[in-house]
C-alpha atoms as a PDB file:
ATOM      1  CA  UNK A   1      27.955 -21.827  48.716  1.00  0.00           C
ATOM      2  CA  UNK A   2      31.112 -22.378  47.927  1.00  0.00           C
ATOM      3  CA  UNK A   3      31.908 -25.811  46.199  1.00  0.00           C
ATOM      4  CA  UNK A   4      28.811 -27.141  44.569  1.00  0.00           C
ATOM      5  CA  UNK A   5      27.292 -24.016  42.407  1.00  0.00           C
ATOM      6  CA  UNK A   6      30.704 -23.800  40.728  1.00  0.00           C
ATOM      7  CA  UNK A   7      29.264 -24.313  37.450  1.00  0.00           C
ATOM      8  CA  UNK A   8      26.026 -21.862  37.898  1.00  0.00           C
ATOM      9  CA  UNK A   9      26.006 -19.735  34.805  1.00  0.00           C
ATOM     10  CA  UNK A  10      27.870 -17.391  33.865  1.00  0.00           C
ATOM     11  CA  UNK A  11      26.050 -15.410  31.266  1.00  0.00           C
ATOM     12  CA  UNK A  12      26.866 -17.961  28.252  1.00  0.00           C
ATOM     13  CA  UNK A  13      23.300 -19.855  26.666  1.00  0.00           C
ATOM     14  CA  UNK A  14      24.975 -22.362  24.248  1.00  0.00           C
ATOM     15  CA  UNK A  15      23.187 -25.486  25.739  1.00  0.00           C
ATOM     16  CA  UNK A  16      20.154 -23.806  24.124  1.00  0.00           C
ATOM     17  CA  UNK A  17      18.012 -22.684  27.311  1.00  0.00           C
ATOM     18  CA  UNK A  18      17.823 -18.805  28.436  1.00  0.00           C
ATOM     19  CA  UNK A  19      20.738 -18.321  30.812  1.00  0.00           C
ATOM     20  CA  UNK A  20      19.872 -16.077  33.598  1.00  0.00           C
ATOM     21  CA  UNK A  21      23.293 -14.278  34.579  1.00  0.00           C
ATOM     22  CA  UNK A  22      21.961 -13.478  38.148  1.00  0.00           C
ATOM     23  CA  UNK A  23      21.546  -9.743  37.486  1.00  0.00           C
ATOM     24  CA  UNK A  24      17.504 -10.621  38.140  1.00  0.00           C
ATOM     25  CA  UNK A  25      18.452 -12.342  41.126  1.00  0.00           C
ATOM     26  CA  UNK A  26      18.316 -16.005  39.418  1.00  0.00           C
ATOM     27  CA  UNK A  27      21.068 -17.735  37.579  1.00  0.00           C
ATOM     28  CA  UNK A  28      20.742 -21.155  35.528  1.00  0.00           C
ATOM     29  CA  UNK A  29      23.082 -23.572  34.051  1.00  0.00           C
ATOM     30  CA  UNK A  30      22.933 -27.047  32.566  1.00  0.00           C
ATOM     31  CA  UNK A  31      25.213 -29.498  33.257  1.00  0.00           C
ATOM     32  CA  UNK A  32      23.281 -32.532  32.159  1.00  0.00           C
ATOM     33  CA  UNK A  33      21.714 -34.532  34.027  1.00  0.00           C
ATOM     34  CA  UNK A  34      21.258 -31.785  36.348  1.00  0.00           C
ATOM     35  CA  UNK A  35      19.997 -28.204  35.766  1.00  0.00           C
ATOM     36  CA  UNK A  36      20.988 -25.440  38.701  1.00  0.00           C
ATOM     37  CA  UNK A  37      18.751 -22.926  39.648  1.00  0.00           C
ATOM     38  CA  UNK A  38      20.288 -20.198  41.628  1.00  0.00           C
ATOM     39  CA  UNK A  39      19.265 -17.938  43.623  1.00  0.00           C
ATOM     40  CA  UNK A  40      22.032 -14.865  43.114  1.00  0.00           C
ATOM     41  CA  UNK A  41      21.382 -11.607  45.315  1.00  0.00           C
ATOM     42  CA  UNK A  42      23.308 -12.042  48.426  1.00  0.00           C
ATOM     43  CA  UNK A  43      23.872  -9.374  49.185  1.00  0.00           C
ATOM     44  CA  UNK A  44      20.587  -8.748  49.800  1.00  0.00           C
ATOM     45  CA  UNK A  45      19.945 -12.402  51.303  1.00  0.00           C
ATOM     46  CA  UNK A  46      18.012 -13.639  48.332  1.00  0.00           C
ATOM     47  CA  UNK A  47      14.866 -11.712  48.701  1.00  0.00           C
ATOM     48  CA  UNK A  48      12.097 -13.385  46.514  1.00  0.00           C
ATOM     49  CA  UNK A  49      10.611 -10.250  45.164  1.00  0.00           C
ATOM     50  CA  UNK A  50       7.967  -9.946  42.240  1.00  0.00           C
ATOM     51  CA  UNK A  51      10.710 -10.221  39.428  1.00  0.00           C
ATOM     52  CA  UNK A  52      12.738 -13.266  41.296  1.00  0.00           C
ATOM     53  CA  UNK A  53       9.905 -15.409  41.102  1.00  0.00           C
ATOM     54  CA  UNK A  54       8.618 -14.967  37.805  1.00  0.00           C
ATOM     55  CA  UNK A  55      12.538 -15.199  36.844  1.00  0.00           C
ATOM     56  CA  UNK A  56      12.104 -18.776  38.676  1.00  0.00           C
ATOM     57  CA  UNK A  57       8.654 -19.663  37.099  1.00  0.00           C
ATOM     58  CA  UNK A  58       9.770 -19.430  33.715  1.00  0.00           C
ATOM     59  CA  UNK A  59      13.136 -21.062  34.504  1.00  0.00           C
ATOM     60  CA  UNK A  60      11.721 -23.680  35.388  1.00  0.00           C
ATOM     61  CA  UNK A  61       8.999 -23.981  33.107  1.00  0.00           C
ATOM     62  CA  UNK A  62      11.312 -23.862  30.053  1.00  0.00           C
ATOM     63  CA  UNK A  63      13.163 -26.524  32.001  1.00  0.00           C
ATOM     64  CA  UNK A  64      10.682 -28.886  32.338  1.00  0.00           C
ATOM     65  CA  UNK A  65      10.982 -29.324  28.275  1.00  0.00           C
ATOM     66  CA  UNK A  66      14.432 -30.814  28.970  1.00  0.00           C
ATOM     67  CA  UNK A  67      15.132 -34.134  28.126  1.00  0.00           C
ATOM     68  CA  UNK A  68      18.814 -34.126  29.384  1.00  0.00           C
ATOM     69  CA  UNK A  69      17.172 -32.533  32.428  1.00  0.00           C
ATOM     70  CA  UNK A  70      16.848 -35.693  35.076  1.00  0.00           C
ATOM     71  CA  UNK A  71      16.797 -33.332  38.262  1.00  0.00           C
ATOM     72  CA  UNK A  72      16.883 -29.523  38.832  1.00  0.00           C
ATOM     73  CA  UNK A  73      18.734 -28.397  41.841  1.00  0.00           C
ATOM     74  CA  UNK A  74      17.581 -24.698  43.652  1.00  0.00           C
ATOM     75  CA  UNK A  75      20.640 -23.746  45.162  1.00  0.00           C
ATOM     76  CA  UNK A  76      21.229 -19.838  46.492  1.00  0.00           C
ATOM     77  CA  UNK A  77      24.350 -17.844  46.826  1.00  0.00           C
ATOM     78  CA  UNK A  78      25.847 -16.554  50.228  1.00  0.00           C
ATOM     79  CA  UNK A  79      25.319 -17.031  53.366  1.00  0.00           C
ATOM     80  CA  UNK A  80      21.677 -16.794  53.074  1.00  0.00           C
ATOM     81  CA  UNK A  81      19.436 -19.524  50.948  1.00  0.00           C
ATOM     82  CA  UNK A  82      16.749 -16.852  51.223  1.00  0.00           C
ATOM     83  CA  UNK A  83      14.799 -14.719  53.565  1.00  0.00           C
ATOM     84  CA  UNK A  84      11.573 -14.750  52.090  1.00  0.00           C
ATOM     85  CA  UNK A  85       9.691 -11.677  50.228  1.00  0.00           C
ATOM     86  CA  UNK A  86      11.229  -8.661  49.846  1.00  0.00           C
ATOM     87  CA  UNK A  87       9.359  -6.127  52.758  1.00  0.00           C
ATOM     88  CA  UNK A  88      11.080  -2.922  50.711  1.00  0.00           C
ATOM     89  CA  UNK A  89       8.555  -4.179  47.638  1.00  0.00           C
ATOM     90  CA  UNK A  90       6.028  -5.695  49.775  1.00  0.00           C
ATOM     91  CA  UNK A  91       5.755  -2.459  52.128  1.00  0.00           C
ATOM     92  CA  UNK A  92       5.045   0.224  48.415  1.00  0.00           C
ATOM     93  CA  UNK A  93       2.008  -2.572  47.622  1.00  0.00           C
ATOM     94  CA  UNK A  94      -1.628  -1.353  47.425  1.00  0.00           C
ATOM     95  CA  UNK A  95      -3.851  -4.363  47.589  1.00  0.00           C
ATOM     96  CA  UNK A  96      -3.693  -5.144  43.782  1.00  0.00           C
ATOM     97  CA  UNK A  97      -0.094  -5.214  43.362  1.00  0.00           C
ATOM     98  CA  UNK A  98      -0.007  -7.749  47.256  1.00  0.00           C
ATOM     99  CA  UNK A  99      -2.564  -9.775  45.329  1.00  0.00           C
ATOM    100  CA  UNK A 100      -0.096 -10.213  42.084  1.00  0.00           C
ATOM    101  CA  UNK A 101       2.604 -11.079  44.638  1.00  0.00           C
ATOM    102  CA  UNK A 102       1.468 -13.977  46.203  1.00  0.00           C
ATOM    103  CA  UNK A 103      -0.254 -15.115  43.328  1.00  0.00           C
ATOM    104  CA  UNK A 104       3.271 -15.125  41.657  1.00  0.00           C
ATOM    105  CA  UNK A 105       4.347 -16.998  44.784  1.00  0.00           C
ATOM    106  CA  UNK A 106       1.529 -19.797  44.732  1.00  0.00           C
ATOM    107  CA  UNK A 107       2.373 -20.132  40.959  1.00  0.00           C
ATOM    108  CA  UNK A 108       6.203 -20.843  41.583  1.00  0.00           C
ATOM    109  CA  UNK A 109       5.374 -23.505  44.748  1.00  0.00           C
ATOM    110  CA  UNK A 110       2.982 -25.172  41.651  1.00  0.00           C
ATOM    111  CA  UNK A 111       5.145 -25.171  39.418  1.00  0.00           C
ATOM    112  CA  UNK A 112       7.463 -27.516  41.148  1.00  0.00           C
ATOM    113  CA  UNK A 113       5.291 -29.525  42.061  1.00  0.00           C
ATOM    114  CA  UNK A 114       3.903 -29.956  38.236  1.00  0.00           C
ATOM    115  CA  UNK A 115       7.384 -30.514  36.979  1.00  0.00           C
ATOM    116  CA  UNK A 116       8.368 -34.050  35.541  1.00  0.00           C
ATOM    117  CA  UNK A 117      11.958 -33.860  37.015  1.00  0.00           C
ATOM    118  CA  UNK A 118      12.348 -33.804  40.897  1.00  0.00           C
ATOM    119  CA  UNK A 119      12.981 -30.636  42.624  1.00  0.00           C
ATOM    120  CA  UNK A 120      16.130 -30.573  45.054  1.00  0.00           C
ATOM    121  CA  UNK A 121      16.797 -27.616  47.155  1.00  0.00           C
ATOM    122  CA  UNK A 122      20.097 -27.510  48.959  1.00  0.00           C
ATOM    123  CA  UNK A 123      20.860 -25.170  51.355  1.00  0.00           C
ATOM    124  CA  UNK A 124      23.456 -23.706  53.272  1.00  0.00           C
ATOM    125  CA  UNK A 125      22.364 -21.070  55.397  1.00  0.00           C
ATOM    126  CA  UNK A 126      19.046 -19.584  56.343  1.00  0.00           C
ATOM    127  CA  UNK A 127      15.386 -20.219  54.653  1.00  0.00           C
ATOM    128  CA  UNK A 128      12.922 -18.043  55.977  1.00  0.00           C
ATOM    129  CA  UNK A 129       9.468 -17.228  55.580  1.00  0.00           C
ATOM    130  CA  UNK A 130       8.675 -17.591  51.875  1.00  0.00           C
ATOM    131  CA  UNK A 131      12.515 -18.803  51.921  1.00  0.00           C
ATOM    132  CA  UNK A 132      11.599 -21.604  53.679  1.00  0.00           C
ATOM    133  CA  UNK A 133       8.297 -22.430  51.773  1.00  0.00           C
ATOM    134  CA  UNK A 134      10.423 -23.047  48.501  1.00  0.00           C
ATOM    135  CA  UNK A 135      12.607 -25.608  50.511  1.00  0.00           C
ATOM    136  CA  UNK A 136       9.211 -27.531  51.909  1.00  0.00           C
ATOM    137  CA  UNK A 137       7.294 -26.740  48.149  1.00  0.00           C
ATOM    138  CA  UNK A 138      10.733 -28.968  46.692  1.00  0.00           C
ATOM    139  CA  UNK A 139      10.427 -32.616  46.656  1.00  0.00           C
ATOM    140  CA  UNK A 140      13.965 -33.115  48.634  1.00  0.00           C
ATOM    141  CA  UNK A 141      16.216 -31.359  50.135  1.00  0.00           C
ATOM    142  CA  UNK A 142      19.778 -31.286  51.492  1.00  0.00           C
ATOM    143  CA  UNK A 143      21.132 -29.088  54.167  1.00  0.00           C
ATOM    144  CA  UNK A 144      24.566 -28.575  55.713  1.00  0.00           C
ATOM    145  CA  UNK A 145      24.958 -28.732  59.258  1.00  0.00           C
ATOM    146  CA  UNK A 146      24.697 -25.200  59.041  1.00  0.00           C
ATOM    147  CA  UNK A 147      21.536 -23.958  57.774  1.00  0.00           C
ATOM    148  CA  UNK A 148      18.604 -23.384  59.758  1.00  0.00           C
ATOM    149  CA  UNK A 149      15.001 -22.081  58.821  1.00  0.00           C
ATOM    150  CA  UNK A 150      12.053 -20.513  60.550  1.00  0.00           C
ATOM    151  CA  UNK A 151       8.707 -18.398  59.220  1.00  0.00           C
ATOM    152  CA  UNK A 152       8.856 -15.493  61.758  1.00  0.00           C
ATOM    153  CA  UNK A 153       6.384 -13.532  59.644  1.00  0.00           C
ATOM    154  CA  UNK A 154       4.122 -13.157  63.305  1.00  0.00           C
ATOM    155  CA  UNK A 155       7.105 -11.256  64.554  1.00  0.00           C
ATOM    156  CA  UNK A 156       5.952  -8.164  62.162  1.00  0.00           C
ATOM    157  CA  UNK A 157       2.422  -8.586  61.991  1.00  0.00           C
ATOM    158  CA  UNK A 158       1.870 -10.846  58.372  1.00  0.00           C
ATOM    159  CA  UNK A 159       1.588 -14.538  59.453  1.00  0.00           C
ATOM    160  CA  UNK A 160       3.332 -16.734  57.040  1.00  0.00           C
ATOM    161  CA  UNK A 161      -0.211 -17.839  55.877  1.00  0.00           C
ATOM    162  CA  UNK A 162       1.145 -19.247  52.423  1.00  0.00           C
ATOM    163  CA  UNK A 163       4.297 -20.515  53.648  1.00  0.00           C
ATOM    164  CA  UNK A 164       2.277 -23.117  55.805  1.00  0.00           C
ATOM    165  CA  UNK A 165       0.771 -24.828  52.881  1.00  0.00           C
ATOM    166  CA  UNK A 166       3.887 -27.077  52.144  1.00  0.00           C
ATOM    167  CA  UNK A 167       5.100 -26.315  55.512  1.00  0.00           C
ATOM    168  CA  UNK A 168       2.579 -28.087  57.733  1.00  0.00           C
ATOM    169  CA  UNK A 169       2.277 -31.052  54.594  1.00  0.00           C
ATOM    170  CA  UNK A 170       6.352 -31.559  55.443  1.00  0.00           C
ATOM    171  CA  UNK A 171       6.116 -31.435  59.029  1.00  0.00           C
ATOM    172  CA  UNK A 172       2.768 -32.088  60.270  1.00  0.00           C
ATOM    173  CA  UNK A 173       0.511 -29.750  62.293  1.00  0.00           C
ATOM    174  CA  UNK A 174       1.927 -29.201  65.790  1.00  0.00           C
ATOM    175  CA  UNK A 175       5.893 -28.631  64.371  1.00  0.00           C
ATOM    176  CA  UNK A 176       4.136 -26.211  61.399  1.00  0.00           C
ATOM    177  CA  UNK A 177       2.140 -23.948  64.361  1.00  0.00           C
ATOM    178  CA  UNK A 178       4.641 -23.619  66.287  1.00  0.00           C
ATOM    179  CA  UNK A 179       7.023 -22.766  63.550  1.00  0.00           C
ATOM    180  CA  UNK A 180       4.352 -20.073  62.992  1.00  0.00           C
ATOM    181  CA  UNK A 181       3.589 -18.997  65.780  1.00  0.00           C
ATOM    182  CA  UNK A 182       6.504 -18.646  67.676  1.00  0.00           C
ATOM    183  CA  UNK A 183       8.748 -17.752  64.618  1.00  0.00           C
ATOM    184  CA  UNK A 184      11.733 -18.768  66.056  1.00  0.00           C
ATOM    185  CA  UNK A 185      14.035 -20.807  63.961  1.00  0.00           C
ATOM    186  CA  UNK A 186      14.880 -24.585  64.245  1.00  0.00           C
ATOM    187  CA  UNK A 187      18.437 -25.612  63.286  1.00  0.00           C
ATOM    188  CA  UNK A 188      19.416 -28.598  60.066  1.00  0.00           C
ATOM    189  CA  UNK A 189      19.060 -31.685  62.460  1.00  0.00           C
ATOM    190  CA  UNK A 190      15.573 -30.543  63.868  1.00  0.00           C
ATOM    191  CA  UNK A 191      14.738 -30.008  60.469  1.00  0.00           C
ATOM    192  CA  UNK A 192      15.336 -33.969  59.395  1.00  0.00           C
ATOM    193  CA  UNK A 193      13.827 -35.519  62.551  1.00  0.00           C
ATOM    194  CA  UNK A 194      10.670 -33.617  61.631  1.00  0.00           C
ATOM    195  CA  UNK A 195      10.788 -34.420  57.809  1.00  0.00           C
ATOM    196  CA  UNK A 196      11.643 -30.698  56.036  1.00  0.00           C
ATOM    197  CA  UNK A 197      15.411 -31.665  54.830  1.00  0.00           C
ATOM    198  CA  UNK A 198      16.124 -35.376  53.934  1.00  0.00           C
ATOM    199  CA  UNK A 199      19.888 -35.563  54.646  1.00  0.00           C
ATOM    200  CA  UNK A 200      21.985 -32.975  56.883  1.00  0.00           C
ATOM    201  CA  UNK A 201      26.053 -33.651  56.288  1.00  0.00           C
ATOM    202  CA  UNK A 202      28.845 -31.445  57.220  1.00  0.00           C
ATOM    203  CA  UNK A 203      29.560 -28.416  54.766  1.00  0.00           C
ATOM    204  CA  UNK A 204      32.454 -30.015  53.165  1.00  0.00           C
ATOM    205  CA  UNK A 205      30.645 -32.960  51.799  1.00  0.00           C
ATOM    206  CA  UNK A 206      27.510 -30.595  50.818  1.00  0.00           C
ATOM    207  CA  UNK A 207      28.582 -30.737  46.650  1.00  0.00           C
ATOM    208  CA  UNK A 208      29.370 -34.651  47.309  1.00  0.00           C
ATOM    209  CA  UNK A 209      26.017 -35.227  48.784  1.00  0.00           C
ATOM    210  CA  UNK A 210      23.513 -33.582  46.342  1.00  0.00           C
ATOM    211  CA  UNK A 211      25.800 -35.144  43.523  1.00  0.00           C
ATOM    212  CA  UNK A 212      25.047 -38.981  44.663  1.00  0.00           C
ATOM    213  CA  UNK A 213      21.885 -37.448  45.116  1.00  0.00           C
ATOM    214  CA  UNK A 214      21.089 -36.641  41.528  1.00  0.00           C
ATOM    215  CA  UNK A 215      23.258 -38.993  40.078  1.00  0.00           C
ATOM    216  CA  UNK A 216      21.144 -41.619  41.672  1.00  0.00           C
ATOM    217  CA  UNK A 217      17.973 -40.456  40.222  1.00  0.00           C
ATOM    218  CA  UNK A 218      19.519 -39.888  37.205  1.00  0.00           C
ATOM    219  CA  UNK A 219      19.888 -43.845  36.520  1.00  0.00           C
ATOM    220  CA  UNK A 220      16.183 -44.003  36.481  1.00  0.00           C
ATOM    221  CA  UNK A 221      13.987 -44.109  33.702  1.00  0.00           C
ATOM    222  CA  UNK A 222      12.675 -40.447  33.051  1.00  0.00           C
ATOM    223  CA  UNK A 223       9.193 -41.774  32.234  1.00  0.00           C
ATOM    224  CA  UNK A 224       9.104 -43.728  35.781  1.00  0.00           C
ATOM    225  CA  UNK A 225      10.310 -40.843  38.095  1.00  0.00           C
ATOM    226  CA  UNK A 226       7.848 -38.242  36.632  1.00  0.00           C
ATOM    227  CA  UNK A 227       4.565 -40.859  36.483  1.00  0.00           C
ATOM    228  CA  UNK A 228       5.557 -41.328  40.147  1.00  0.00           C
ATOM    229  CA  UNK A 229       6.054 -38.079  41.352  1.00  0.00           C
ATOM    230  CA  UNK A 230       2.735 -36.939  39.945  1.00  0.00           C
ATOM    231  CA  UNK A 231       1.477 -39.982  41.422  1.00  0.00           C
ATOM    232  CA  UNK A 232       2.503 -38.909  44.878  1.00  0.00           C
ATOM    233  CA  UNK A 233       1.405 -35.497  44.391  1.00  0.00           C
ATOM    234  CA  UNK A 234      -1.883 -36.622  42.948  1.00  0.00           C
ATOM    235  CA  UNK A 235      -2.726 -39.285  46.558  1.00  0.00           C
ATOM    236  CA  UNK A 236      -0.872 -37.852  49.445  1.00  0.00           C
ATOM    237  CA  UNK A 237      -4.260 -35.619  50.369  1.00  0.00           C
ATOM    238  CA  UNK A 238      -6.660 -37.989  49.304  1.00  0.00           C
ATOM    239  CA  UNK A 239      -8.670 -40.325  51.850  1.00  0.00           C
ATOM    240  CA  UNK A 240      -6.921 -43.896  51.817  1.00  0.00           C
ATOM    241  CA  UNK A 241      -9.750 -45.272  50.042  1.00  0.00           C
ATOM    242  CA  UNK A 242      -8.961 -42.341  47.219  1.00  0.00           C
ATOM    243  CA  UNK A 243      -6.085 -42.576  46.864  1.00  0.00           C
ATOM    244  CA  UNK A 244      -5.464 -46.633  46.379  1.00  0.00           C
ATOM    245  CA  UNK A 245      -8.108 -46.008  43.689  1.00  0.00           C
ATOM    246  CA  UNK A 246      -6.270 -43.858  41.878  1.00  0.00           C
ATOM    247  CA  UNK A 247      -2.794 -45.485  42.244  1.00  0.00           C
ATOM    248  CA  UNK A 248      -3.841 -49.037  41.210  1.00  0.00           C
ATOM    249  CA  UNK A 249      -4.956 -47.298  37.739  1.00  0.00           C
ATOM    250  CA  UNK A 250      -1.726 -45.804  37.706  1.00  0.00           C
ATOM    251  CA  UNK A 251       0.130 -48.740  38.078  1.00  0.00           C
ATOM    252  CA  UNK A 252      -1.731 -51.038  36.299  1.00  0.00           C
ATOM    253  CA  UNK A 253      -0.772 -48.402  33.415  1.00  0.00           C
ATOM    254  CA  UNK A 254       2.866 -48.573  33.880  1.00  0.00           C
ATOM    255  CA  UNK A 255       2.702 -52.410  34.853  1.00  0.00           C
ATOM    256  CA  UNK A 256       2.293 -52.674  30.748  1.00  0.00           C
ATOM    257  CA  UNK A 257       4.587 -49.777  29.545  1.00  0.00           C
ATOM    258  CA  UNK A 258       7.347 -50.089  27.629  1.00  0.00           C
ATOM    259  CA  UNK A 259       9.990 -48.909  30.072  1.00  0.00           C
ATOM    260  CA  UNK A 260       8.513 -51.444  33.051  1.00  0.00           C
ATOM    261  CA  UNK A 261       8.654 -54.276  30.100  1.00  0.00           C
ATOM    262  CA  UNK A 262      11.964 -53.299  30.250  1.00  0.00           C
ATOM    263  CA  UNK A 263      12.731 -53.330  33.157  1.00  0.00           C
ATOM    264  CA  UNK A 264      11.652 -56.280  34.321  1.00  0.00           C
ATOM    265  CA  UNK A 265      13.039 -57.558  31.319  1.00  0.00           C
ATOM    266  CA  UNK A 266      16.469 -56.607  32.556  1.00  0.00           C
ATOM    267  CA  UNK A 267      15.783 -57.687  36.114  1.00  0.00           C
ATOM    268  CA  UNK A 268      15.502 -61.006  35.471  1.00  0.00           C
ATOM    269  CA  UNK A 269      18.204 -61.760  32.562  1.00  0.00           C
ATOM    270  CA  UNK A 270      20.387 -59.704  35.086  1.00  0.00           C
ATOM    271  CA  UNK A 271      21.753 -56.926  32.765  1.00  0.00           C
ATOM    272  CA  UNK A 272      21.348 -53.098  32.985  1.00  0.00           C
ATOM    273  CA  UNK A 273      18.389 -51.789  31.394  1.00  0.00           C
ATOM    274  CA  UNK A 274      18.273 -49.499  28.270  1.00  0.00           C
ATOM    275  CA  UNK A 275      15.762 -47.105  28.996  1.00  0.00           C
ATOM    276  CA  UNK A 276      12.955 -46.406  25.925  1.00  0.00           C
ATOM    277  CA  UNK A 277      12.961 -42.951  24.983  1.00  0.00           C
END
């Protein structure tokens, strides 16, 4: 894309993380409080081959150590955000090296969701297959007007089986089957009316729009934003019952933590909190 991955890397790892230059498909820069995470083949549309997502699994592992981290952003280069698993890799696998694959798939999708920061993918073309899983595995997502996404794996025999996980948890059964099923590919606004992008805005306000974005969490208390995102994470499957179980122990916690105290503190003398560390 062109405006908002200006600043992905460019080979340089003075802000002390390991810089991926793209030449194994994945590029990474901090610009505090934001780190990009980019996916950098496009000529080949972004394939997420065996290398690509261990490259992204450790990325974003060493990331989540981060404390200038607030919000990682999974961005991709050209006119592609990605078009799933490389078939050239997947087609010389015998049933051991398949298995390693998709394991190194499932522990990528895991990852993000274990993270402390938020996961924002923004895209600007189109997510396929295991393309589109990373979008639904992030926990938001902006689109331009122009991307679109589909899992058309039916279309060549290998169903999209893992894809579905966050897939049908993003858009509910029905959309996710026939997403699957039919493989054909739904454009950015039928993506937000059925809840697998948050915001679609014209291309030219793309960089604009993740910025508020992460700027916005950004003013947050760190502590807060990761309790509550492995909150949600931790409830969203669990029977009502469950899950207010677990939550009011959760909250009850951070009802007495320092950063709430804080918080509240600020609230009501009307000032802007100072975050604890």
């Amino acid at each position: 894309m062109p405006g908002y991955s200006r600043h992905v890397a460019d080979g340089r790892a003075g802000d002390g993380i390991d810089v991926g230059d793209g030449t194994d498909g994945v590029a990474v820069e901090v610009v505090a409080p934001a780190a990009r995470v980019r996916l950098a083949d496009p000529r080949r549309r972004n394939p997420l081959g065996f290398r690509t997502l261990r490259r992204l699994d450790d990325a974003l592992r060493m990331l989540a150590a981060r404390g200038d981290v607030r919000v990682i952003v999974l961005e991709a280069m050209g006119p592609a955000f990605s078009a799933g698993h490389d078939l050239k890799e997947l087609a010389a696998c015998d049933a051991e090296d398949a298995a390693a694959l998709f394991d190194a798939c499932c522990d990528l999708m895991a990852r993000i969701r274990s993270l402390p920061q938020p996961v924002v993918a923004v895209v600007d073309g189109l997510a396929t297959a295991a393309g589109c899983q990373l979008v639904a595995a992030c926990d938001l997502a902006v689109a331009s007007e122009r991307a679109a996404f589909a899992t058309p794996g039916v279309r060549i025999g290998l169903f999209c089986s893992t894809p579905m996980v966050p897939l049908s948890r993003a858009v509910g059964r029905k959309r996710a089957m026939e997403m699957l099923l039919t493989g054909e590919p739904i454009d950015a606004p039928t993506a937000a009316a059925w809840g697998l992008v948050n915001r679609v805005v014209p291309v030219d306000d793309l960089d604009a729009a993740v910025e508020d974005l992460v700027a916005t969490i950004a003013r947050w208390s760190p502590h807060t934003v990761a309790l509550g995102k492995a909150a949600f994470h931790e409830q969203i499957d669990l029977p009502e019952a469950e899950a207010y179980d677990r939550t009011r122990r959760v909250m009850a916690a951070n009802a007495v933590h320092p950063v709430a105290r804080e918080g509240i503190d600020a609230f009501l003398g009307k000032r802007d909190p100072v975050w604890p560390a």
